[in-house]
PDB file of N, CA and C in Angstrom:
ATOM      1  N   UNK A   1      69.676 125.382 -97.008  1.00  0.00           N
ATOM      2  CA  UNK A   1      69.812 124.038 -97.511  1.00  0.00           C
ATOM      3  C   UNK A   1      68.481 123.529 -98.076  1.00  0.00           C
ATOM      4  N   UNK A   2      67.522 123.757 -97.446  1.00  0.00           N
ATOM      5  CA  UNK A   2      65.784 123.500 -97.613  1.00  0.00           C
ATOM      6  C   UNK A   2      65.744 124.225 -99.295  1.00  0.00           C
ATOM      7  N   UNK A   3      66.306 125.368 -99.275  1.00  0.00           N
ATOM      8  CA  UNK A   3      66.064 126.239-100.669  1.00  0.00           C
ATOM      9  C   UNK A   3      66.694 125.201-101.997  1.00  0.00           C
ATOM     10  N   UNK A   4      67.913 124.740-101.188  1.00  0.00           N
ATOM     11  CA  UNK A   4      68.656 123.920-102.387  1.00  0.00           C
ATOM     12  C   UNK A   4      68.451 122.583-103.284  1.00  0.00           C
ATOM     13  N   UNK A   5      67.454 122.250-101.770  1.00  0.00           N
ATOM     14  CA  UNK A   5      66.784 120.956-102.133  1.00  0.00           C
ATOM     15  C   UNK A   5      65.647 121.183-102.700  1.00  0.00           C
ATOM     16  N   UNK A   6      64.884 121.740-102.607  1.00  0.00           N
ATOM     17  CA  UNK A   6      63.587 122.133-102.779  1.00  0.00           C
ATOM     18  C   UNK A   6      63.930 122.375-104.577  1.00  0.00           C
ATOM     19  N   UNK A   7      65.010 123.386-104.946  1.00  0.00           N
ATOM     20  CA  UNK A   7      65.314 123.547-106.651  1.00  0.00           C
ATOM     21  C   UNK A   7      65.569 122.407-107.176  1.00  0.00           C
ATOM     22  N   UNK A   8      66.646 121.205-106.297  1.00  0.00           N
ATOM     23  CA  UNK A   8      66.750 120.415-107.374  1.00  0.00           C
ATOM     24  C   UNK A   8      65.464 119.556-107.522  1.00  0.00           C
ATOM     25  N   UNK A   9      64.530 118.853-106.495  1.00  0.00           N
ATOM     26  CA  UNK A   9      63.438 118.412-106.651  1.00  0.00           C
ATOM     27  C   UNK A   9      62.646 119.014-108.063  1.00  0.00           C
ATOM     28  N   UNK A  10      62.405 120.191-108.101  1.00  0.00           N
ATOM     29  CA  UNK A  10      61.960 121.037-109.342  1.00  0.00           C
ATOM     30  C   UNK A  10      62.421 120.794-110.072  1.00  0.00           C
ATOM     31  N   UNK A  11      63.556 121.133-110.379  1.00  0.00           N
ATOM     32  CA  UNK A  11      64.401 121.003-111.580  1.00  0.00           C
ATOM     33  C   UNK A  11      64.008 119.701-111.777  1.00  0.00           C
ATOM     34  N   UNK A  12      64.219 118.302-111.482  1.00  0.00           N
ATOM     35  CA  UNK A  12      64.440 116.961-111.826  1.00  0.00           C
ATOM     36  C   UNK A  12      62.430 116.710-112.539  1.00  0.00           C
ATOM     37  N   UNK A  13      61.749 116.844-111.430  1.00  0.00           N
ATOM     38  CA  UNK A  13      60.672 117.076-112.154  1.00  0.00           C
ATOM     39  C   UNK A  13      60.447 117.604-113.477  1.00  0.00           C
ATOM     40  N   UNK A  14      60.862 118.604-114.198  1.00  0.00           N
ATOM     41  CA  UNK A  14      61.197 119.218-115.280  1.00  0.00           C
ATOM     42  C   UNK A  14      61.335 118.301-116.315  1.00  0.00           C
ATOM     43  N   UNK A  15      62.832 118.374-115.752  1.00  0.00           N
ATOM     44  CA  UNK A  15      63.706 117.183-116.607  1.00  0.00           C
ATOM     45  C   UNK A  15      62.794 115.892-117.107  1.00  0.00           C
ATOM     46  N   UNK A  16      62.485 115.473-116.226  1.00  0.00           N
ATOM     47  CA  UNK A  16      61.024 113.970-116.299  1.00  0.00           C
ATOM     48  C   UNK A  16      60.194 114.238-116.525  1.00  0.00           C
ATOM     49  N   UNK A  17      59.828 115.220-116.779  1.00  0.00           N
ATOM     50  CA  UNK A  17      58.328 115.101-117.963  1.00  0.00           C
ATOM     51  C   UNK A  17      58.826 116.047-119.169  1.00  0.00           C
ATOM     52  N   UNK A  18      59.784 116.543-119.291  1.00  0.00           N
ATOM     53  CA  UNK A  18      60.020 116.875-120.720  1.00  0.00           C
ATOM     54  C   UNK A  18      59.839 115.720-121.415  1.00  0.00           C
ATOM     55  N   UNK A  19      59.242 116.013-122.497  1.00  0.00           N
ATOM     56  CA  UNK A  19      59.120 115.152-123.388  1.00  0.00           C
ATOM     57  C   UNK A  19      57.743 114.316-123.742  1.00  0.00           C
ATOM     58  N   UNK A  20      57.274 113.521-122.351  1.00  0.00           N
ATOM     59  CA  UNK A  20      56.685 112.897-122.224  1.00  0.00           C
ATOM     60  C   UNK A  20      55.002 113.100-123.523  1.00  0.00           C
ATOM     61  N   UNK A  21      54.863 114.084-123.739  1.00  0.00           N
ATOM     62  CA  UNK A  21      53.704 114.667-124.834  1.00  0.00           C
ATOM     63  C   UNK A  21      54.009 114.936-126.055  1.00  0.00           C
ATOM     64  N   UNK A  22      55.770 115.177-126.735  1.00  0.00           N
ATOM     65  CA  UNK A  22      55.828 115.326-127.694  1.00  0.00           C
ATOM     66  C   UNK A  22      56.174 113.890-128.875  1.00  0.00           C
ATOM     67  N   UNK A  23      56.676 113.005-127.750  1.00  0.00           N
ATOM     68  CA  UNK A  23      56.415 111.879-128.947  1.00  0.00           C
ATOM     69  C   UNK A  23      55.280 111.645-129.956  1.00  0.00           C
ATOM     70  N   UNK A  24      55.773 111.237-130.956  1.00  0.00           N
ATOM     71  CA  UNK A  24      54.791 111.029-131.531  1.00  0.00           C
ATOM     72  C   UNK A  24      54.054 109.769-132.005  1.00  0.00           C
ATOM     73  N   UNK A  25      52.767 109.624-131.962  1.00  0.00           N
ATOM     74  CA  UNK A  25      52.494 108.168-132.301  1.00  0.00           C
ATOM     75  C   UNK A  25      53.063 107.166-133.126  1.00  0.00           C
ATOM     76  N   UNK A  26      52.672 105.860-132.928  1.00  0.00           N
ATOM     77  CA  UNK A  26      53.286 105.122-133.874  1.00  0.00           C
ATOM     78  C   UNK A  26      52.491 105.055-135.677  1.00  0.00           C
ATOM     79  N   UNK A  27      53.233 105.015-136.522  1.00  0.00           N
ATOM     80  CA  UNK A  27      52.745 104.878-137.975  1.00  0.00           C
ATOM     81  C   UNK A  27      51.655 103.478-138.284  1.00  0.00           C
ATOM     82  N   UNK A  28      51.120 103.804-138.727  1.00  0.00           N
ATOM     83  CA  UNK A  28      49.763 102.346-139.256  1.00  0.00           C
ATOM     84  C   UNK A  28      50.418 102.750-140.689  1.00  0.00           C
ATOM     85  N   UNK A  29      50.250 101.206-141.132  1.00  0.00           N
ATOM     86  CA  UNK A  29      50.041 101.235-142.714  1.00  0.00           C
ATOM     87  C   UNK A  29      49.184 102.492-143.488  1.00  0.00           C
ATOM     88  N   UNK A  30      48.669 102.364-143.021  1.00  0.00           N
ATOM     89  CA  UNK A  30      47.561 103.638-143.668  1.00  0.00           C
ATOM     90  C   UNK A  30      48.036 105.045-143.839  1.00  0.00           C
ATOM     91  N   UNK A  31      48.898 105.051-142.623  1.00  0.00           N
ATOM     92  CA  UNK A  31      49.786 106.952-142.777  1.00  0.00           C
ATOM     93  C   UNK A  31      50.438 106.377-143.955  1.00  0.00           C
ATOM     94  N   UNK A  32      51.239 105.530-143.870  1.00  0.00           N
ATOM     95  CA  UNK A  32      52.361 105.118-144.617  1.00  0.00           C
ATOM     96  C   UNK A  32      52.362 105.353-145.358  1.00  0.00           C
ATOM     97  N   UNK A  33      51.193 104.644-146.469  1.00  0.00           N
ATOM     98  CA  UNK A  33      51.000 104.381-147.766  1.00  0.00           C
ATOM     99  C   UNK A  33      50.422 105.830-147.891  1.00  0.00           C
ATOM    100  N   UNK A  34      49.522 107.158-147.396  1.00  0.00           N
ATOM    101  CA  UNK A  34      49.019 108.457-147.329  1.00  0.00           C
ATOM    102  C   UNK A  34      50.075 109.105-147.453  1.00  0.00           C
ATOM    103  N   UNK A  35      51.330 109.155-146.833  1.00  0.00           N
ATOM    104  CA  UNK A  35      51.887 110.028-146.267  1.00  0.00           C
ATOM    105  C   UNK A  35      52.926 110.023-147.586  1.00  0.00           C
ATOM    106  N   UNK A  36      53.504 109.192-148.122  1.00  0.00           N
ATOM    107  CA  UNK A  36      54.970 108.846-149.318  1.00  0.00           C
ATOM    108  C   UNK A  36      53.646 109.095-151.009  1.00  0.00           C
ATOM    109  N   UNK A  37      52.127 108.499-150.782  1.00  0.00           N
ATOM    110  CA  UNK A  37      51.194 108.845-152.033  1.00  0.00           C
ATOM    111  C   UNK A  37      51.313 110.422-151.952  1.00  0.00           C
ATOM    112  N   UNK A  38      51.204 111.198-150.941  1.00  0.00           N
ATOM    113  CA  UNK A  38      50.858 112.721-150.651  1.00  0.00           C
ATOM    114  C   UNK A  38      52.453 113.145-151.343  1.00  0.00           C
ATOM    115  N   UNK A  39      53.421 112.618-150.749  1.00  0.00           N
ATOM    116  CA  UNK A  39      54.814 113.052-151.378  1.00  0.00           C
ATOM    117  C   UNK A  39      54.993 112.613-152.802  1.00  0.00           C
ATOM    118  N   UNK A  40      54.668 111.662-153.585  1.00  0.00           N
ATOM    119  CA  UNK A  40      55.260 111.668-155.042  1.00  0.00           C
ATOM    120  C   UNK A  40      53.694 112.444-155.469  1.00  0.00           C
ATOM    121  N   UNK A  41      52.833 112.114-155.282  1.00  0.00           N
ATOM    122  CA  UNK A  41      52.071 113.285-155.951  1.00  0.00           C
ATOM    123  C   UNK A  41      52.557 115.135-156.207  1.00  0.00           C
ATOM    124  N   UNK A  42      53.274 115.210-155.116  1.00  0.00           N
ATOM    125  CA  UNK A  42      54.037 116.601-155.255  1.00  0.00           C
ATOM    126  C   UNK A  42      55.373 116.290-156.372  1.00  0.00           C
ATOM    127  N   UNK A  43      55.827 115.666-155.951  1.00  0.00           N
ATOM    128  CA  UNK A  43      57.277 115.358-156.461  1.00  0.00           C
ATOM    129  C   UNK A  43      57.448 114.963-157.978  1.00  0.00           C
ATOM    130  N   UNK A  44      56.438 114.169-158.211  1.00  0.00           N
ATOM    131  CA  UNK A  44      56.827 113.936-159.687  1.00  0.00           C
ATOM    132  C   UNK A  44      55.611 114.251-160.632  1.00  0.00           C
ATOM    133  N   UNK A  45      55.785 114.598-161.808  1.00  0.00           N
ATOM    134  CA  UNK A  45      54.999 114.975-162.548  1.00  0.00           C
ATOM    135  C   UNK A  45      53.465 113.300-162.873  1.00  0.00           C
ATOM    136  N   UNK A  46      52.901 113.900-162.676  1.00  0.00           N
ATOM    137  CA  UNK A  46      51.490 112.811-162.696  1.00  0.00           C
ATOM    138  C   UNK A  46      50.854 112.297-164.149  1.00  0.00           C
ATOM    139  N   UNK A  47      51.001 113.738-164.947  1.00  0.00           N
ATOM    140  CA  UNK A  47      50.317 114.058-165.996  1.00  0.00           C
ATOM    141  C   UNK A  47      51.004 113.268-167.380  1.00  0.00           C
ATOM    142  N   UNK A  48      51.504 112.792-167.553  1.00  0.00           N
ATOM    143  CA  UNK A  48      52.097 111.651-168.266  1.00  0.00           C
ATOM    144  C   UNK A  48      51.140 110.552-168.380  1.00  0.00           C
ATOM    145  N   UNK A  49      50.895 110.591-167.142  1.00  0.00           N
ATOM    146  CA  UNK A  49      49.728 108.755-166.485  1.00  0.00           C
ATOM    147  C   UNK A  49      47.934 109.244-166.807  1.00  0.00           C
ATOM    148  N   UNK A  50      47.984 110.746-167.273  1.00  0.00           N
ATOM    149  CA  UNK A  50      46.663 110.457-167.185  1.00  0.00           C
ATOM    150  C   UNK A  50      45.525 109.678-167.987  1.00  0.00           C
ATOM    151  N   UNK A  51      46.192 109.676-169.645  1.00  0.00           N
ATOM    152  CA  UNK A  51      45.499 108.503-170.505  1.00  0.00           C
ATOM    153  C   UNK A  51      45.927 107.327-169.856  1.00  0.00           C
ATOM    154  N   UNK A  52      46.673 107.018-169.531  1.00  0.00           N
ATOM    155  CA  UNK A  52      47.431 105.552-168.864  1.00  0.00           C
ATOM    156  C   UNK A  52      47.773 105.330-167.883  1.00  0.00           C
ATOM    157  N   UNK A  53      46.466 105.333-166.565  1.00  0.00           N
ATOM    158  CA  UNK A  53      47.289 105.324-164.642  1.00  0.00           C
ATOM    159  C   UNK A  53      47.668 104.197-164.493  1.00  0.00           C
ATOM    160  N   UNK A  54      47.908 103.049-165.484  1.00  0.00           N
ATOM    161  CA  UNK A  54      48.620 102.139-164.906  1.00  0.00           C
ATOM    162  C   UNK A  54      50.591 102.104-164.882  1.00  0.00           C
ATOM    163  N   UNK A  55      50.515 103.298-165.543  1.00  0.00           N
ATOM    164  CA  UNK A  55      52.332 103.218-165.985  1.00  0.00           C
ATOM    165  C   UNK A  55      52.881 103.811-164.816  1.00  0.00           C
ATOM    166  N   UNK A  56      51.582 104.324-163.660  1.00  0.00           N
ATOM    167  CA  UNK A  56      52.456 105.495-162.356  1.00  0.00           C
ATOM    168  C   UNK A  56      51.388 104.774-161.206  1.00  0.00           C
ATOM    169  N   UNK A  57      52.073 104.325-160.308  1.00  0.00           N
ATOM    170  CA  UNK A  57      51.391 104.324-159.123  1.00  0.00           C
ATOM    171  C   UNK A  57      52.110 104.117-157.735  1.00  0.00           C
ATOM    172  N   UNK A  58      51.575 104.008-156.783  1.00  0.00           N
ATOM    173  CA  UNK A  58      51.448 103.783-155.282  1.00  0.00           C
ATOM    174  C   UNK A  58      51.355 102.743-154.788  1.00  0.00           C
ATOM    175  N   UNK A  59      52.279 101.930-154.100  1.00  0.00           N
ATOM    176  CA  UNK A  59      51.524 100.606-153.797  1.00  0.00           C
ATOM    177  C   UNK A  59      52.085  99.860-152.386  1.00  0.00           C
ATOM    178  N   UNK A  60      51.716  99.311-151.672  1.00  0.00           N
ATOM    179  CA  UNK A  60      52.514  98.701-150.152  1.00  0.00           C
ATOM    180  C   UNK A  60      53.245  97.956-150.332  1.00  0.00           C
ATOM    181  N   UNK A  61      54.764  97.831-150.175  1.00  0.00           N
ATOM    182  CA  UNK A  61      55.117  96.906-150.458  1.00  0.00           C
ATOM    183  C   UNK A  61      55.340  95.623-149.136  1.00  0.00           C
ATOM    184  N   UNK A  62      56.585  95.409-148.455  1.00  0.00           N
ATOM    185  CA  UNK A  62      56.502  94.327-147.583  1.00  0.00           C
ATOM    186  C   UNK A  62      56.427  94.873-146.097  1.00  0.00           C
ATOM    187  N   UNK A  63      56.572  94.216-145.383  1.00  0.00           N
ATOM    188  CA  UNK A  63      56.492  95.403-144.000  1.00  0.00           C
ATOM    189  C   UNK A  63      57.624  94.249-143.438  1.00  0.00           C
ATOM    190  N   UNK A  64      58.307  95.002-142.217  1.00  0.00           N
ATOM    191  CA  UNK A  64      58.908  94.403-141.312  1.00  0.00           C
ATOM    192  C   UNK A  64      58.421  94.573-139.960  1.00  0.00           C
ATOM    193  N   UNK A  65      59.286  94.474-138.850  1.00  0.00           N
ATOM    194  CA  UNK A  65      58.380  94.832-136.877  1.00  0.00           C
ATOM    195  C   UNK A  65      59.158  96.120-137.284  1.00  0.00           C
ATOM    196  N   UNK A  66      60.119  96.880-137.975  1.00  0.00           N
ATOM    197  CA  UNK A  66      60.017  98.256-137.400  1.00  0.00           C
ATOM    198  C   UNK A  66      59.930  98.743-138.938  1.00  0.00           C
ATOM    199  N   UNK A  67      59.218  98.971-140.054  1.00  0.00           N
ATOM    200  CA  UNK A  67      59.125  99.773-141.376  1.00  0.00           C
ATOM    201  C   UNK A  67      58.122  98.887-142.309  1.00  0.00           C
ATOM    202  N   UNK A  68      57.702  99.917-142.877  1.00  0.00           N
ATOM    203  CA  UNK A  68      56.143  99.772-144.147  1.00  0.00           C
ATOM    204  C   UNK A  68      57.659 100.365-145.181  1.00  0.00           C
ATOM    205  N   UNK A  69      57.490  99.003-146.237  1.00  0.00           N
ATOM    206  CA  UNK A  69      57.874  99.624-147.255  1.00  0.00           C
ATOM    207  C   UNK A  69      56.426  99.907-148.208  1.00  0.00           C
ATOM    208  N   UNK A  70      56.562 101.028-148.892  1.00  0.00           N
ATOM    209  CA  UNK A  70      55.709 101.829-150.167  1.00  0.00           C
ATOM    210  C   UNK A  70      56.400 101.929-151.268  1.00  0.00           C
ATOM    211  N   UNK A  71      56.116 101.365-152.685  1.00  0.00           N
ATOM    212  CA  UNK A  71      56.481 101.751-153.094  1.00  0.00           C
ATOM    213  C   UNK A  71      55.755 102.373-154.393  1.00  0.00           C
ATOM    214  N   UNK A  72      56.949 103.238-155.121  1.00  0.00           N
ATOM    215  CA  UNK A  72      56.322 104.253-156.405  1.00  0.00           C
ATOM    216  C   UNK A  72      56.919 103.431-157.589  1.00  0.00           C
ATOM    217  N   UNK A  73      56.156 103.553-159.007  1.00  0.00           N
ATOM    218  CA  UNK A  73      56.398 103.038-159.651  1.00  0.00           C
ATOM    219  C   UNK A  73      56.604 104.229-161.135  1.00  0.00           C
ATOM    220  N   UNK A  74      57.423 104.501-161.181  1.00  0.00           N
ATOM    221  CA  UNK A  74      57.338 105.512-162.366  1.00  0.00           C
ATOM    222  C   UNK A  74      57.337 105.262-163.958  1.00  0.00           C
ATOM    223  N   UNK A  75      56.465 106.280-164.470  1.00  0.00           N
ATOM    224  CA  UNK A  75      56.321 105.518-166.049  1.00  0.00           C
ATOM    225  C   UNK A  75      57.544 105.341-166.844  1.00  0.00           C
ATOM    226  N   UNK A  76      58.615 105.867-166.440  1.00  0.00           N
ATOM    227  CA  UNK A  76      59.334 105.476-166.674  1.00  0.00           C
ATOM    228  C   UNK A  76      60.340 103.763-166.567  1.00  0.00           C
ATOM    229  N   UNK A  77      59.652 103.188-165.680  1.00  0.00           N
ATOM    230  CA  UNK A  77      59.664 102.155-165.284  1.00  0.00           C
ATOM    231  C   UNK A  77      60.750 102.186-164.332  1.00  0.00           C
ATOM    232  N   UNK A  78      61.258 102.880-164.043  1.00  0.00           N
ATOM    233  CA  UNK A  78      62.080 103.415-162.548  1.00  0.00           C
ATOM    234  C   UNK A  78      61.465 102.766-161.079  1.00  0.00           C
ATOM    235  N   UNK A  79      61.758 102.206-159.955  1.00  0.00           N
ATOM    236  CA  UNK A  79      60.606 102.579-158.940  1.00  0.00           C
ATOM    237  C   UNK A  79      61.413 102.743-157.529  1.00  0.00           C
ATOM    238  N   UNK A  80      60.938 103.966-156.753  1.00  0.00           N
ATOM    239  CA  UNK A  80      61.219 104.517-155.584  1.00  0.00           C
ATOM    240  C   UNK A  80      61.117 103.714-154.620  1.00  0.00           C
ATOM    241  N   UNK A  81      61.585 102.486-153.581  1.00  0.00           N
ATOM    242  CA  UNK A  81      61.090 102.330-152.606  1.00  0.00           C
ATOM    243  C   UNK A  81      61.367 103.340-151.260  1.00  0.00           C
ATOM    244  N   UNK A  82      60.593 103.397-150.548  1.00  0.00           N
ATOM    245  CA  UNK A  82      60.230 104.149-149.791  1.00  0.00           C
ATOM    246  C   UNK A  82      59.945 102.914-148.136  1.00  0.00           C
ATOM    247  N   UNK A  83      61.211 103.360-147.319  1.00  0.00           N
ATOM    248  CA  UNK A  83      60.740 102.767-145.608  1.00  0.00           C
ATOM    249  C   UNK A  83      60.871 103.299-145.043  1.00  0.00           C
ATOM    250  N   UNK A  84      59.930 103.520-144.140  1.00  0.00           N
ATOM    251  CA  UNK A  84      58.936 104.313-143.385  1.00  0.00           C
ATOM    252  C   UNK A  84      59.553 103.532-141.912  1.00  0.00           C
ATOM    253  N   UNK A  85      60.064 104.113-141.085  1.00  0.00           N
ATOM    254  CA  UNK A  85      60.133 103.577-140.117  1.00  0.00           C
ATOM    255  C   UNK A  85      58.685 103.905-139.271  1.00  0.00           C
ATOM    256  N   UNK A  86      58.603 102.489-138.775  1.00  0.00           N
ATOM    257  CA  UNK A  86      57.230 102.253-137.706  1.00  0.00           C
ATOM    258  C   UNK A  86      57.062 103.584-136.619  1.00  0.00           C
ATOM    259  N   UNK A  87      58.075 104.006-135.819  1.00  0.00           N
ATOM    260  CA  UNK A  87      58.108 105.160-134.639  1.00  0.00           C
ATOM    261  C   UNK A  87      58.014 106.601-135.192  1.00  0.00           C
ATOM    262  N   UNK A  88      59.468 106.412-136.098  1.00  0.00           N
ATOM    263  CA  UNK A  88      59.411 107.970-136.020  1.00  0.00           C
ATOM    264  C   UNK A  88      58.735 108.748-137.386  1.00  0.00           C
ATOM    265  N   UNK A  89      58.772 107.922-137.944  1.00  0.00           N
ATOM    266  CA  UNK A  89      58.103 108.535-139.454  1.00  0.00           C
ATOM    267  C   UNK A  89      59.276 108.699-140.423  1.00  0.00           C
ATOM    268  N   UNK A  90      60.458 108.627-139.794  1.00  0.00           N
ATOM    269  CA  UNK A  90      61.322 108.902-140.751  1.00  0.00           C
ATOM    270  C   UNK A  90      61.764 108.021-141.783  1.00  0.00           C
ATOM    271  N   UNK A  91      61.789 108.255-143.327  1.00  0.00           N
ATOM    272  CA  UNK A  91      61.912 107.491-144.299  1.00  0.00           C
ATOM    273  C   UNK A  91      62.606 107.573-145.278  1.00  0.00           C
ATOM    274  N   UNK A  92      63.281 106.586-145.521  1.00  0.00           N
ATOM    275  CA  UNK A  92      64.128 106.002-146.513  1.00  0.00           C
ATOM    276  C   UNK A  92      63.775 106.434-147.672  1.00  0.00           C
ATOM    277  N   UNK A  93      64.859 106.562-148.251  1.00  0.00           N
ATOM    278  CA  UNK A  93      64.131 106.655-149.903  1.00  0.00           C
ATOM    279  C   UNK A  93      65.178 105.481-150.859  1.00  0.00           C
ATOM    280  N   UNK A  94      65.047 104.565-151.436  1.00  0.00           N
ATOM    281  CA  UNK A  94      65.943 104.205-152.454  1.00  0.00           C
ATOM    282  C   UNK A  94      65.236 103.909-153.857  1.00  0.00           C
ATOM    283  N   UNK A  95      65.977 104.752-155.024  1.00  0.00           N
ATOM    284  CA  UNK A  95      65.675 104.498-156.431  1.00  0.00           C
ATOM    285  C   UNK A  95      66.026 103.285-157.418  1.00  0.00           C
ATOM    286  N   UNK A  96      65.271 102.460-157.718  1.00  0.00           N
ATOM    287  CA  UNK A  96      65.885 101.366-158.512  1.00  0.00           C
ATOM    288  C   UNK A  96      65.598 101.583-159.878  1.00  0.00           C
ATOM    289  N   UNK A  97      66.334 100.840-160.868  1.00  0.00           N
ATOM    290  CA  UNK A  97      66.540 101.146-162.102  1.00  0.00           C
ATOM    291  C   UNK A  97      66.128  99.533-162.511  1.00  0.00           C
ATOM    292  N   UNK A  98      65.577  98.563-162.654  1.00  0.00           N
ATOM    293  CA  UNK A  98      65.376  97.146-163.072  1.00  0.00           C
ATOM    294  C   UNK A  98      66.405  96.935-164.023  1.00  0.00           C
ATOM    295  N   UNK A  99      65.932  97.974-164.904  1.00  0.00           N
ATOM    296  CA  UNK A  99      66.174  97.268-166.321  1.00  0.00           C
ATOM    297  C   UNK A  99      68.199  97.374-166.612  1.00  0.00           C
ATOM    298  N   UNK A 100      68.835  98.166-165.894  1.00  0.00           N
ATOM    299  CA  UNK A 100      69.651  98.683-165.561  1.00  0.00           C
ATOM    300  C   UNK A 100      70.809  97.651-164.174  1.00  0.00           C
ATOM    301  N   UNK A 101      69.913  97.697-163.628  1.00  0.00           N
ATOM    302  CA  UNK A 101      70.054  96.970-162.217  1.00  0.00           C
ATOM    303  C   UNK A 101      70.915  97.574-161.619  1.00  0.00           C
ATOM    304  N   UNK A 102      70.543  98.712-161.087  1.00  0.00           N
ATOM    305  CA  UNK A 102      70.950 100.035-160.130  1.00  0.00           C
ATOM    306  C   UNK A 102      69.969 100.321-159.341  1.00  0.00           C
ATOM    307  N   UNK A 103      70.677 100.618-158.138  1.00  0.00           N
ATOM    308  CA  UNK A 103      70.023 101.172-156.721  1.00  0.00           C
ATOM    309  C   UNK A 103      70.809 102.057-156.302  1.00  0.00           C
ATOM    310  N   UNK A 104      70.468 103.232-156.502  1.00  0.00           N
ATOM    311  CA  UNK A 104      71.161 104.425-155.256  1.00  0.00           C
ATOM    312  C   UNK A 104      69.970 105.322-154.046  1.00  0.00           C
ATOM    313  N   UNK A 105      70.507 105.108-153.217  1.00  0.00           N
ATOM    314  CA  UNK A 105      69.984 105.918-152.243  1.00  0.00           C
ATOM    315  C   UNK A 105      70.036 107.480-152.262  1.00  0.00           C
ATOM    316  N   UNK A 106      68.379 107.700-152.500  1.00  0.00           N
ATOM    317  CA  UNK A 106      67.834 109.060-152.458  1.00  0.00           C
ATOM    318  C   UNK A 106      67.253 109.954-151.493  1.00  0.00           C
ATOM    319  N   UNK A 107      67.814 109.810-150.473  1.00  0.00           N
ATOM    320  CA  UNK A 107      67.770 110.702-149.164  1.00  0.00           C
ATOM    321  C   UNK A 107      66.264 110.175-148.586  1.00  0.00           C
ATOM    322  N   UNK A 108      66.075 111.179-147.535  1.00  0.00           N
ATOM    323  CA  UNK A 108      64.955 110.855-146.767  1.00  0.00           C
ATOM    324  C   UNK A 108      64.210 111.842-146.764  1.00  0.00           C
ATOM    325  N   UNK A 109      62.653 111.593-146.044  1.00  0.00           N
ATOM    326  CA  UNK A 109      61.739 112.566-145.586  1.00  0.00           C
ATOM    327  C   UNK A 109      60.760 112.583-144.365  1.00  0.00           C
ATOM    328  N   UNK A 110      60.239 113.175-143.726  1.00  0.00           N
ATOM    329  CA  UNK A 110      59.965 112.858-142.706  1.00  0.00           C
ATOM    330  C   UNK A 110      58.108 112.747-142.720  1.00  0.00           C
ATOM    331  N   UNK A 111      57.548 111.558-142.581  1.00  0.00           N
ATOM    332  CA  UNK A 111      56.528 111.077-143.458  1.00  0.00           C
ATOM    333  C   UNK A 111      55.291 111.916-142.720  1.00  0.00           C
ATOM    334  N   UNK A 112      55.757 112.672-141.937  1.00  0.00           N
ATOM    335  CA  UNK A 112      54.874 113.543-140.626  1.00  0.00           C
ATOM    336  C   UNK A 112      54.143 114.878-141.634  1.00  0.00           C
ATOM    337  N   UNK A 113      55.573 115.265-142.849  1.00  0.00           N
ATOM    338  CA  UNK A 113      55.213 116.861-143.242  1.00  0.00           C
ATOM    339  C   UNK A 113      54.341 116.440-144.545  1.00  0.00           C
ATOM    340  N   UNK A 114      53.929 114.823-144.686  1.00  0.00           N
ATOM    341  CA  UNK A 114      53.045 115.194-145.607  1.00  0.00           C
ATOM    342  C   UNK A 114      51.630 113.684-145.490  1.00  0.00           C
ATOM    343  N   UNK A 115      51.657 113.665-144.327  1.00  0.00           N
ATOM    344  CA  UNK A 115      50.117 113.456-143.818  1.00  0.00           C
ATOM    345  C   UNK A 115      49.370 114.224-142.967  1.00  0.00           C
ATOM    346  N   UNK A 116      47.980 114.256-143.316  1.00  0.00           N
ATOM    347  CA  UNK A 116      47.188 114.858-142.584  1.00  0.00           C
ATOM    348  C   UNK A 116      47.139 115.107-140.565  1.00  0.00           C
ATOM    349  N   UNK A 117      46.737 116.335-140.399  1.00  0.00           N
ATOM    350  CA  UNK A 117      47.463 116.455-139.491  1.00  0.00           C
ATOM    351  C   UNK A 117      46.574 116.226-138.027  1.00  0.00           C
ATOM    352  N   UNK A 118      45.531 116.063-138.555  1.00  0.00           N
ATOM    353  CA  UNK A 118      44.782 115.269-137.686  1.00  0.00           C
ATOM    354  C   UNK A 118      44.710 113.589-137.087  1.00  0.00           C
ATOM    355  N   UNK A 119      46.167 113.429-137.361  1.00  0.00           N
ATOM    356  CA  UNK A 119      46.122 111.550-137.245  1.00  0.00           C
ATOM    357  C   UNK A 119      47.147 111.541-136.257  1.00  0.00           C
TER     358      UNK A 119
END
């Protein structure tokens, strides 16, 4: 009986600290706006903007208590917003069209695989 008790004690221990080290910190503005700049720099072509970096950029947009919106502005005059949830990193993507006045939702990314990995 001593043997039986003795496993589940173990076991439950286990159970209660799984986890406890792999969360991951919370997001600052600063990943935010790093982490979605690091992603359209991959994602969309840059080189369009280089006589003209004002037609493409990066910029913060409003924040709430749980998401940093970022958003992209494409020379096309298109622009990506991007929310970043505060915990997990995981982020929104939606494409707007102004001139058009369309919004569709463009999947997500996880704002972890493209900031530095020392933060």
């Amino acid at each position: 009986m001593k043997h039986i008790a003795f496993s589940f004690i173990l076991i439950s221990m286990l159970f209660c600290s799984c986890g406890s080290n792999t969360t991951k910190s919370e997001i600052t503005a600063e990943m935010a706006y790093e982490g979605v700049s690091n992603y359209c720099h991959n994602a969309y072509d840059w080189s369009v903007a280089e006589e003209n970096p004002s037609i493409m950029y990066v910029q913060m947009g409003e924040e709430t208590d749980s998401a940093y919106q970022v958003v992209f502005r494409s020379y096309t005059g298109a622009f990506v917003n991007f929310y970043v949830d505060k915990v997990s990193g995981t982020t929104r993507m939606e494409e707007c069209v102004p001139t058009l006045d369309v919004r569709n939702d463009a999947g997500t990314i996880d704002l972890f695989d493209y900031i530095k990995k020392n933060q």
